[in-house]
C-alpha atoms as a PDB file:
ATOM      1  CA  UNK A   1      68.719  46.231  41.640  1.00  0.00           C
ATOM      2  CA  UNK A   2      67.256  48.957  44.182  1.00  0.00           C
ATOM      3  CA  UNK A   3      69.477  50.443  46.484  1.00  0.00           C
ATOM      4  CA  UNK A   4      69.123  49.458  49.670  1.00  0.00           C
ATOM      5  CA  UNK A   5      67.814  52.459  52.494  1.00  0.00           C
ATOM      6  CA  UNK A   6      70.582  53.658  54.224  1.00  0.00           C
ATOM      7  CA  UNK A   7      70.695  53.319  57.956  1.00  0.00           C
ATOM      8  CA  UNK A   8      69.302  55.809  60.636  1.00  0.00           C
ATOM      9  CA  UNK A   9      71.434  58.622  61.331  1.00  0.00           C
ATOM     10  CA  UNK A  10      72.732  57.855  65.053  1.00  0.00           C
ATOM     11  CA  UNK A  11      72.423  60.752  67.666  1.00  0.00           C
ATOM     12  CA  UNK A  12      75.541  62.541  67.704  1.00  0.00           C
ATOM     13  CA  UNK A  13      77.104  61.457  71.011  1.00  0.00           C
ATOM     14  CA  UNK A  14      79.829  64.812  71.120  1.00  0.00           C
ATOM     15  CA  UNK A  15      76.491  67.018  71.517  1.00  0.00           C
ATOM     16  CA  UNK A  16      74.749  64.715  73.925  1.00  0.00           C
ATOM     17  CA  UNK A  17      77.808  64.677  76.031  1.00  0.00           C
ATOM     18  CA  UNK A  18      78.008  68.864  75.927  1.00  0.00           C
ATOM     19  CA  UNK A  19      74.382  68.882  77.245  1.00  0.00           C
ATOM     20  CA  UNK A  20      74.459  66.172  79.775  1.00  0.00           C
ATOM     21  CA  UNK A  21      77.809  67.810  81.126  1.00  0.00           C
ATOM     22  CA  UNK A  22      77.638  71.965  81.309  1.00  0.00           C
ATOM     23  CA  UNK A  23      81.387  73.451  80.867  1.00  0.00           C
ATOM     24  CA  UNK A  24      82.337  74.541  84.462  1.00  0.00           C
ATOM     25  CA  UNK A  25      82.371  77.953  85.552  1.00  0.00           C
ATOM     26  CA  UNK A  26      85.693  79.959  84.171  1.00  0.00           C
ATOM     27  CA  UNK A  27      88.371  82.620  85.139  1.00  0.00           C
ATOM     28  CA  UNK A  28      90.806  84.454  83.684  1.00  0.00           C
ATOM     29  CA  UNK A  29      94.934  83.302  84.853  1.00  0.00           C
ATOM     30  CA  UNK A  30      97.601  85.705  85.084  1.00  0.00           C
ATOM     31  CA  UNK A  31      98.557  85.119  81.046  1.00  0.00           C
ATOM     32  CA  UNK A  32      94.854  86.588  80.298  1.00  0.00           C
ATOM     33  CA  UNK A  33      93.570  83.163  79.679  1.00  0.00           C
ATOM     34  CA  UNK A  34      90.460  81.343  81.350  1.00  0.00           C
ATOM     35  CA  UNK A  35      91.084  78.061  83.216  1.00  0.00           C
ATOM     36  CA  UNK A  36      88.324  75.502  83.205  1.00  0.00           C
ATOM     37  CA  UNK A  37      86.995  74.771  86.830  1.00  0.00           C
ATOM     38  CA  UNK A  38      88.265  77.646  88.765  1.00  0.00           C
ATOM     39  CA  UNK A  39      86.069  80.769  90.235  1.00  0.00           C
ATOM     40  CA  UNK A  40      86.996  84.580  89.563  1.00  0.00           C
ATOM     41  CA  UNK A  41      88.921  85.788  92.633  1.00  0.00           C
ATOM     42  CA  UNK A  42      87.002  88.057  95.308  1.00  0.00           C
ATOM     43  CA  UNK A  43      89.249  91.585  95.474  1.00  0.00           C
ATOM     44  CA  UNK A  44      89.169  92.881  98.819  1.00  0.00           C
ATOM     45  CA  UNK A  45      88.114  96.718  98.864  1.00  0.00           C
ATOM     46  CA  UNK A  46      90.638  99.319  99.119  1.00  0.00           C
ATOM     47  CA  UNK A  47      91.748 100.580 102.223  1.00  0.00           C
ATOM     48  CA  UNK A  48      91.001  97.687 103.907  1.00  0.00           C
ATOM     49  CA  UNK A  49      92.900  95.390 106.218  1.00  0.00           C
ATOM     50  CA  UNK A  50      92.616  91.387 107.413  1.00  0.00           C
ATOM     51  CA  UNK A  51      90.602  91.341 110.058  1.00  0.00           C
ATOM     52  CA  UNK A  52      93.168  88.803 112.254  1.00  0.00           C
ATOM     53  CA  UNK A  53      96.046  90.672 111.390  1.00  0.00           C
ATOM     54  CA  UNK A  54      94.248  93.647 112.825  1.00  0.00           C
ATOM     55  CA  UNK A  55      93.320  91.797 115.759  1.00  0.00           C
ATOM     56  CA  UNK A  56      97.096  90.497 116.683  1.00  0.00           C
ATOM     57  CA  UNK A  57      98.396  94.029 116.171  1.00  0.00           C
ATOM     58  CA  UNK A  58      96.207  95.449 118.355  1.00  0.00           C
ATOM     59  CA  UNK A  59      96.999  93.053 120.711  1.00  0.00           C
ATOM     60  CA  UNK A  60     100.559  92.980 120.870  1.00  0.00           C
ATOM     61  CA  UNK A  61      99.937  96.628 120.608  1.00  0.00           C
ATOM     62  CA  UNK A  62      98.293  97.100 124.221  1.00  0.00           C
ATOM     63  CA  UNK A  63     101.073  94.631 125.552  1.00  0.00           C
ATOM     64  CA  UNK A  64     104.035  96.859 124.927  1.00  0.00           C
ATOM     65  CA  UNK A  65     101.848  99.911 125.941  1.00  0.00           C
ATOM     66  CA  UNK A  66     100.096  97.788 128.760  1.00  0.00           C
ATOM     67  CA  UNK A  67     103.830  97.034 130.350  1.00  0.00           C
ATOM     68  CA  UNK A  68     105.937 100.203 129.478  1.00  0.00           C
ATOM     69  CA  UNK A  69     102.712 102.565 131.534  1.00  0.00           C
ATOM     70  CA  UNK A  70     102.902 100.019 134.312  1.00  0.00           C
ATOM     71  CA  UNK A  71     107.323  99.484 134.441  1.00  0.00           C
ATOM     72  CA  UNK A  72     107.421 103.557 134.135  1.00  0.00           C
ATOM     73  CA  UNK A  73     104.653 103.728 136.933  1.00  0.00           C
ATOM     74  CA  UNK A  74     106.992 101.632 139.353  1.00  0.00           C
ATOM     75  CA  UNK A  75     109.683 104.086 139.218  1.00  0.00           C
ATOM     76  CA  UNK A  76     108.496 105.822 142.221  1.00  0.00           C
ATOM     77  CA  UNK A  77     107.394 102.842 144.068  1.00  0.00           C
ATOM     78  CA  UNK A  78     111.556 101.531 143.322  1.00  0.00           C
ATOM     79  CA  UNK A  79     112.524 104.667 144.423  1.00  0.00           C
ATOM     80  CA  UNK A  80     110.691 103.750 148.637  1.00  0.00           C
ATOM     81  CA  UNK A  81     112.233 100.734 148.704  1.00  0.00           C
ATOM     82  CA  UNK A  82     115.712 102.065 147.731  1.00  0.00           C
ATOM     83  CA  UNK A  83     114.916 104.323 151.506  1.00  0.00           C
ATOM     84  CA  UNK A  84     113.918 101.544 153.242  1.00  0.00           C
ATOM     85  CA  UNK A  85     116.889  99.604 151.911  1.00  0.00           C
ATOM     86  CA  UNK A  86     119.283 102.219 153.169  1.00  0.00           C
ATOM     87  CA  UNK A  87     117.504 102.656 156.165  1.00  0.00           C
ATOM     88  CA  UNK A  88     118.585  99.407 157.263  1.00  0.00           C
ATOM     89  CA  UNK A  89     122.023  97.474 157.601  1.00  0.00           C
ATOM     90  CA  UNK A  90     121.043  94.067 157.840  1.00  0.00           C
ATOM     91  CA  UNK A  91     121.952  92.246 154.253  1.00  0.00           C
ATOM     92  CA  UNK A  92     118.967  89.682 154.822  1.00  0.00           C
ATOM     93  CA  UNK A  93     116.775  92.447 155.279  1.00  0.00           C
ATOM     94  CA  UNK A  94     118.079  94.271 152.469  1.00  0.00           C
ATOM     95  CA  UNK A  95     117.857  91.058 149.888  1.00  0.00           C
ATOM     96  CA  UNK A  96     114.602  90.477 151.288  1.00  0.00           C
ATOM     97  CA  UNK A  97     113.030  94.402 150.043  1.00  0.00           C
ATOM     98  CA  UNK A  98     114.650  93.591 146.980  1.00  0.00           C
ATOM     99  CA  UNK A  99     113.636  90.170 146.001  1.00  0.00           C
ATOM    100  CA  UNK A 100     109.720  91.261 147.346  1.00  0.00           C
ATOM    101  CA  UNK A 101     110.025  94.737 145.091  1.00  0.00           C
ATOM    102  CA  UNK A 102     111.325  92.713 141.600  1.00  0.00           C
ATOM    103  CA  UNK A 103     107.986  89.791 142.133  1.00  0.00           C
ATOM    104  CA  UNK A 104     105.701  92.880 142.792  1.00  0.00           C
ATOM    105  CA  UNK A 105     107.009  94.744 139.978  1.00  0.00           C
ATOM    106  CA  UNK A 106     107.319  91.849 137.620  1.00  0.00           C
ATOM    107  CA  UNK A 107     103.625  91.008 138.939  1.00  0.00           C
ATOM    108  CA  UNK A 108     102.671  94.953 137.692  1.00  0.00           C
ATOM    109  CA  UNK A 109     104.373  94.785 134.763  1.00  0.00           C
ATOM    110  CA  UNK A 110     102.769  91.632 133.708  1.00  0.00           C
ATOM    111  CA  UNK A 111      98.904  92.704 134.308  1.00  0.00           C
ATOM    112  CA  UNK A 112      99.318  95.717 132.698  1.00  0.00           C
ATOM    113  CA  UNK A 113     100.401  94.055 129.879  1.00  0.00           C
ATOM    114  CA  UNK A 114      97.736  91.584 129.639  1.00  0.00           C
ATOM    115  CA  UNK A 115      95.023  94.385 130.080  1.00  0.00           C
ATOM    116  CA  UNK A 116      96.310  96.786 127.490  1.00  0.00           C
ATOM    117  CA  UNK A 117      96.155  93.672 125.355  1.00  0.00           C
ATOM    118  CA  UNK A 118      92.961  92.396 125.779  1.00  0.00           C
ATOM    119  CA  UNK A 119      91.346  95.805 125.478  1.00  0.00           C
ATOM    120  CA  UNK A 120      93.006  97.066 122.583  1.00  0.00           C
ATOM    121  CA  UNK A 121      92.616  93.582 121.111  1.00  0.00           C
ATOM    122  CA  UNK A 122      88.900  94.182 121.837  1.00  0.00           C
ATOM    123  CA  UNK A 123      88.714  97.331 120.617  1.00  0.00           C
ATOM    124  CA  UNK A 124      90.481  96.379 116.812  1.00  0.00           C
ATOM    125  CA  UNK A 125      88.550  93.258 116.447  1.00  0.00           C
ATOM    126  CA  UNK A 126      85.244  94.885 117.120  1.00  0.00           C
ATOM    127  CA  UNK A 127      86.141  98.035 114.836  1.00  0.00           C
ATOM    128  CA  UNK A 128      87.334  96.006 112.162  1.00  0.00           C
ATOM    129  CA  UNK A 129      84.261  93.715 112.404  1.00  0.00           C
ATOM    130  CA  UNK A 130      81.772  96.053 112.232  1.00  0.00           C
ATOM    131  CA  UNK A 131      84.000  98.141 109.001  1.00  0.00           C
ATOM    132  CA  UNK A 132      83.915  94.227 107.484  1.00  0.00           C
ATOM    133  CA  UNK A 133      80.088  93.660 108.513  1.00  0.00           C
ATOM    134  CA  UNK A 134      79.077  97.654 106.115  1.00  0.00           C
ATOM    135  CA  UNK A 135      81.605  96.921 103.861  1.00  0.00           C
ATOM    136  CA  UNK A 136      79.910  93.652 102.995  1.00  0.00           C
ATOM    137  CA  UNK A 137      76.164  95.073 104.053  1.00  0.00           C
ATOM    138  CA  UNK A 138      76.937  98.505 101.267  1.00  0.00           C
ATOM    139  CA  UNK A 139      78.457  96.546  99.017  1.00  0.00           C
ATOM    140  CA  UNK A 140      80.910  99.662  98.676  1.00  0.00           C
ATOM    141  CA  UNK A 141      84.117 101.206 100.954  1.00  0.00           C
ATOM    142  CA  UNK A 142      84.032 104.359 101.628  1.00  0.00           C
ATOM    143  CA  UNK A 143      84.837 107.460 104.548  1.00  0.00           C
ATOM    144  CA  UNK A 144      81.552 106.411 105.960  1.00  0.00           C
ATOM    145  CA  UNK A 145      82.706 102.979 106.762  1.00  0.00           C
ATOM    146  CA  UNK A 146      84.808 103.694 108.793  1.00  0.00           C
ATOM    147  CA  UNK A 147      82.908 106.611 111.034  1.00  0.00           C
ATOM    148  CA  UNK A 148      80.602 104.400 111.358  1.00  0.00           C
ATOM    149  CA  UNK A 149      82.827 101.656 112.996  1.00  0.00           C
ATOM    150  CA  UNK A 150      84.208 103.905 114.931  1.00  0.00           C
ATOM    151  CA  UNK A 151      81.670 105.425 116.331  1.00  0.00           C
ATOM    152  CA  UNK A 152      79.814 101.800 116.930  1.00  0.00           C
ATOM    153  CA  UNK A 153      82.806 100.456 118.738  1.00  0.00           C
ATOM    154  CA  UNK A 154      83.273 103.651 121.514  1.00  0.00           C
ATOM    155  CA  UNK A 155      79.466 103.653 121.664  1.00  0.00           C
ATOM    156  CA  UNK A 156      79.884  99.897 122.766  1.00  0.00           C
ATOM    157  CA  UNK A 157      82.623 100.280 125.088  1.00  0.00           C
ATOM    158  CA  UNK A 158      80.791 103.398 126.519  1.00  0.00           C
ATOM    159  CA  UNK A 159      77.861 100.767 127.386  1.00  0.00           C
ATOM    160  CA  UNK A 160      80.092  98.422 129.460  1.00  0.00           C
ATOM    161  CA  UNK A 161      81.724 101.124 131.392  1.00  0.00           C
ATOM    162  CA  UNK A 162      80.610 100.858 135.473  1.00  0.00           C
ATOM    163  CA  UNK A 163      78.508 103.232 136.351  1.00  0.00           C
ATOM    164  CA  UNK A 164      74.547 104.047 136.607  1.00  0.00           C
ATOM    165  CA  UNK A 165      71.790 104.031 133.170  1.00  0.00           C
ATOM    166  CA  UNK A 166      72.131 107.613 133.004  1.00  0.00           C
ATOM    167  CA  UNK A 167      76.326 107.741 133.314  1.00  0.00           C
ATOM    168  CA  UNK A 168      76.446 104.698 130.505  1.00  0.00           C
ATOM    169  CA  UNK A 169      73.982 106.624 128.451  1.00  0.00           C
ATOM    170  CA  UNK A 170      76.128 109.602 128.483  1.00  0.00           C
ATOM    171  CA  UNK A 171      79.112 107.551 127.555  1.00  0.00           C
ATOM    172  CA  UNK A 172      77.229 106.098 124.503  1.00  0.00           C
ATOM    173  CA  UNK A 173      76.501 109.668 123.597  1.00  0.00           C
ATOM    174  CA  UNK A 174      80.116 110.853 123.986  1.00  0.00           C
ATOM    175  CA  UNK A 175      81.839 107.600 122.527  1.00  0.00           C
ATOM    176  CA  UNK A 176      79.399 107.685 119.451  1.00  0.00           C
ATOM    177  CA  UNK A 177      80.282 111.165 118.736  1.00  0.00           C
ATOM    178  CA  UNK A 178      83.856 111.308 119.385  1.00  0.00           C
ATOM    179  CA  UNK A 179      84.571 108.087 117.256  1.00  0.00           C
ATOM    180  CA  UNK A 180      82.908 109.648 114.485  1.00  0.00           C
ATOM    181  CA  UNK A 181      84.796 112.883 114.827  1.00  0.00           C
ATOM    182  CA  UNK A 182      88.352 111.083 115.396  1.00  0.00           C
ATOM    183  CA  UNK A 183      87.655 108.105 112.487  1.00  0.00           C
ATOM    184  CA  UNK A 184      86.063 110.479 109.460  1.00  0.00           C
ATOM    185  CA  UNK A 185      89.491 112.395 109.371  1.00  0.00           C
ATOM    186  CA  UNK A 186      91.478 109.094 109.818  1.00  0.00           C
ATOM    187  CA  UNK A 187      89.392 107.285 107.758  1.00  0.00           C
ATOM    188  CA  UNK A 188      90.137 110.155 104.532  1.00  0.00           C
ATOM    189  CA  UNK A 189      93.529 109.961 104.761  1.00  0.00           C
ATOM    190  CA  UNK A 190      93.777 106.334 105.180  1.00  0.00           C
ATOM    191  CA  UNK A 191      92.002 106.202 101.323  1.00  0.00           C
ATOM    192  CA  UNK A 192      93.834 108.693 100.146  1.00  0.00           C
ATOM    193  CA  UNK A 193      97.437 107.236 100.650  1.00  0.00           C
ATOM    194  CA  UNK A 194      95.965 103.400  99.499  1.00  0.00           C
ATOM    195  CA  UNK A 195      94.361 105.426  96.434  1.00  0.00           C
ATOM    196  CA  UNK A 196      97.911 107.224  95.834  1.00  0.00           C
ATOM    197  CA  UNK A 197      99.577 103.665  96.420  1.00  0.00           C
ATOM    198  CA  UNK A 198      97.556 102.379  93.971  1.00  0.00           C
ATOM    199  CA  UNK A 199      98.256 104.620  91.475  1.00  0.00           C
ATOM    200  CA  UNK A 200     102.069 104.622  92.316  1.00  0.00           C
ATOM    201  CA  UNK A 201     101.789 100.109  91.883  1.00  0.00           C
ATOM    202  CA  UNK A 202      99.915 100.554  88.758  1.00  0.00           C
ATOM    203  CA  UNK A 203     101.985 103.308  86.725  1.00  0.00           C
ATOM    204  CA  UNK A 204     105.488 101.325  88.161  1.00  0.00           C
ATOM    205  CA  UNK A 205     104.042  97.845  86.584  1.00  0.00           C
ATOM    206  CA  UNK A 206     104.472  98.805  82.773  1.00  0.00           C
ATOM    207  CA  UNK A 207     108.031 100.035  83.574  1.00  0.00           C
ATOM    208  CA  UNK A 208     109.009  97.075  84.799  1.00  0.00           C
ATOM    209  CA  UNK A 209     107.529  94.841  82.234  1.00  0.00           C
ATOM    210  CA  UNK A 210     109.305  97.095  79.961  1.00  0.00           C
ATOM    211  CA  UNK A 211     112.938  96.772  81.595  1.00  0.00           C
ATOM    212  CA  UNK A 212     112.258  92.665  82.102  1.00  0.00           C
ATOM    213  CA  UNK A 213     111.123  92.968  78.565  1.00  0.00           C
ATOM    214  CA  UNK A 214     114.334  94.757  77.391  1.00  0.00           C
ATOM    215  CA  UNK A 215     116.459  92.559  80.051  1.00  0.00           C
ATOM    216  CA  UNK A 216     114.677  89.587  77.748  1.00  0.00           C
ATOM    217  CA  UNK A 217     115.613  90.855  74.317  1.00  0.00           C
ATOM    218  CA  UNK A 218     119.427  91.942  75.361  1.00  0.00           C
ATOM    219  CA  UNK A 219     119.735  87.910  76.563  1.00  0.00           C
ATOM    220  CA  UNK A 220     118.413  86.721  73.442  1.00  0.00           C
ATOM    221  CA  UNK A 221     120.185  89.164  70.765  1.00  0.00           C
ATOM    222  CA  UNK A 222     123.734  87.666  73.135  1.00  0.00           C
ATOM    223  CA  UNK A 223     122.469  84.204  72.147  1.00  0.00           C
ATOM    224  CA  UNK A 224     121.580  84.760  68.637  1.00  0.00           C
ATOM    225  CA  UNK A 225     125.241  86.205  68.451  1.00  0.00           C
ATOM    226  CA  UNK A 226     126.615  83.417  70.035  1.00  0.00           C
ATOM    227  CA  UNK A 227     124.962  81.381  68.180  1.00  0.00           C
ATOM    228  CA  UNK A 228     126.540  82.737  64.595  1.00  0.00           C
ATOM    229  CA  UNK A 229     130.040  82.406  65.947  1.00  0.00           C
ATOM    230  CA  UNK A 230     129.710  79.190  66.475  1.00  0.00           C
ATOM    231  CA  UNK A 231     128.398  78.519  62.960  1.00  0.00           C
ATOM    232  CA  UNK A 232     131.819  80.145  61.718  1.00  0.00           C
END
């Protein structure tokens, strides 16, 4: 009797499966290991700082420095109405300077606050913008970054300084350079200490994974002891 053909192989399904669905992009977890479906974190460069952050500290910044130039300004303006206080005997009078000298120092106090902070907020966001915008544009950090920013941002608020084309020319001219001059020796040392904190993070991480390590062994060797003398 002849043996009868065997069947057709059938596609295998495993490999048509692989094809029709590519394995999603990987990245490496804390343990070393990739996990499916997640993207390799972006690193932010060194040196540099969140641009909102920035922002709110410079803001809250100019408000303290806003409202302690304007409260230490009103010392001599306190100082007129203390006169025309004594100058007088009447009480109403006297509650009357007082009451009108705290609202128009309070009044100071509190617009000088709100313009230091909206022009040192200013002046952060736009610096750290612009550091952002060459960081991203260079594709590297570096001293240049940030004399560059810095001499972009007092060029800009040269420009919007009142005065005629030839005075806000002159400012551009003076901002550009003095930002560049102040930020390029900022700028170095602000690399150098994140560089040396860097190093100091990076050489104290083995350390302690070798005291948590040692802190792991001591707990186990007590339970492995335990363990015996409870065998006994």
């Amino acid at each position: 009797m002849a043996a009868s053909a065997p069947p057709p192989a059938e596609p295998p399904r495993a490999a048509a499966a692989a094809a029709a669905n590519p394995p999603a992009s990987t990245a490496p977890t804390e343990d070393g290991e990739v996990e499916a479906g997640a993207t390799p974190p972006r690193t932010s460069a060194l040196g540099t700082a969140n641009w909102g952050t920035a922002t709110l500290v410079g803001v809250f910044a100019g408000l303290l420095y806003g409202g302690s130039k304007e409260a230490s300004a009103s010392v001599s303006k306190d100082a007129e109405v203390m006169l025309k206080m004594g100058s007088t005997t009447d009480k109403r009078e006297q509650y009357r300077l007082m009451r009108d000298a705290m609202e128009k120092r309070f009044i100071r106090v509190a617009k000088g606050s709100l313009v230091g902070g909206v022009r040192l907020g200013m002046f952060t966001a736009t610096f750290f913008g612009i550091q952002n915008l060459l960081i991203e544009k260079r594709g590297v950090h570096d001293i240049f970054n940030i004399a560059g920013a810095g001499s972009a941002t007092a060029a800009a608020f040269g420009l919007i300084l009142p005065g005629s084309p030839m005075w806000r020319a002159r400012n551009v001219l003076v901002g550009s350079a003095l930002g560049a001059g102040v930020c390029f020796p900022l700028g170095w040392i602000q690399l150098k200490l994140a560089e040396k904190a860097n190093l100091e993070m990076a050489s104290s991480k083995p350390a302690d994974l070798v005291e948590e390590q040692g802190n792991q062994s001591g707990v186990g060797a007590a339970i492995e002891r335990l363990g015996r003398s409870l065998k006994k």
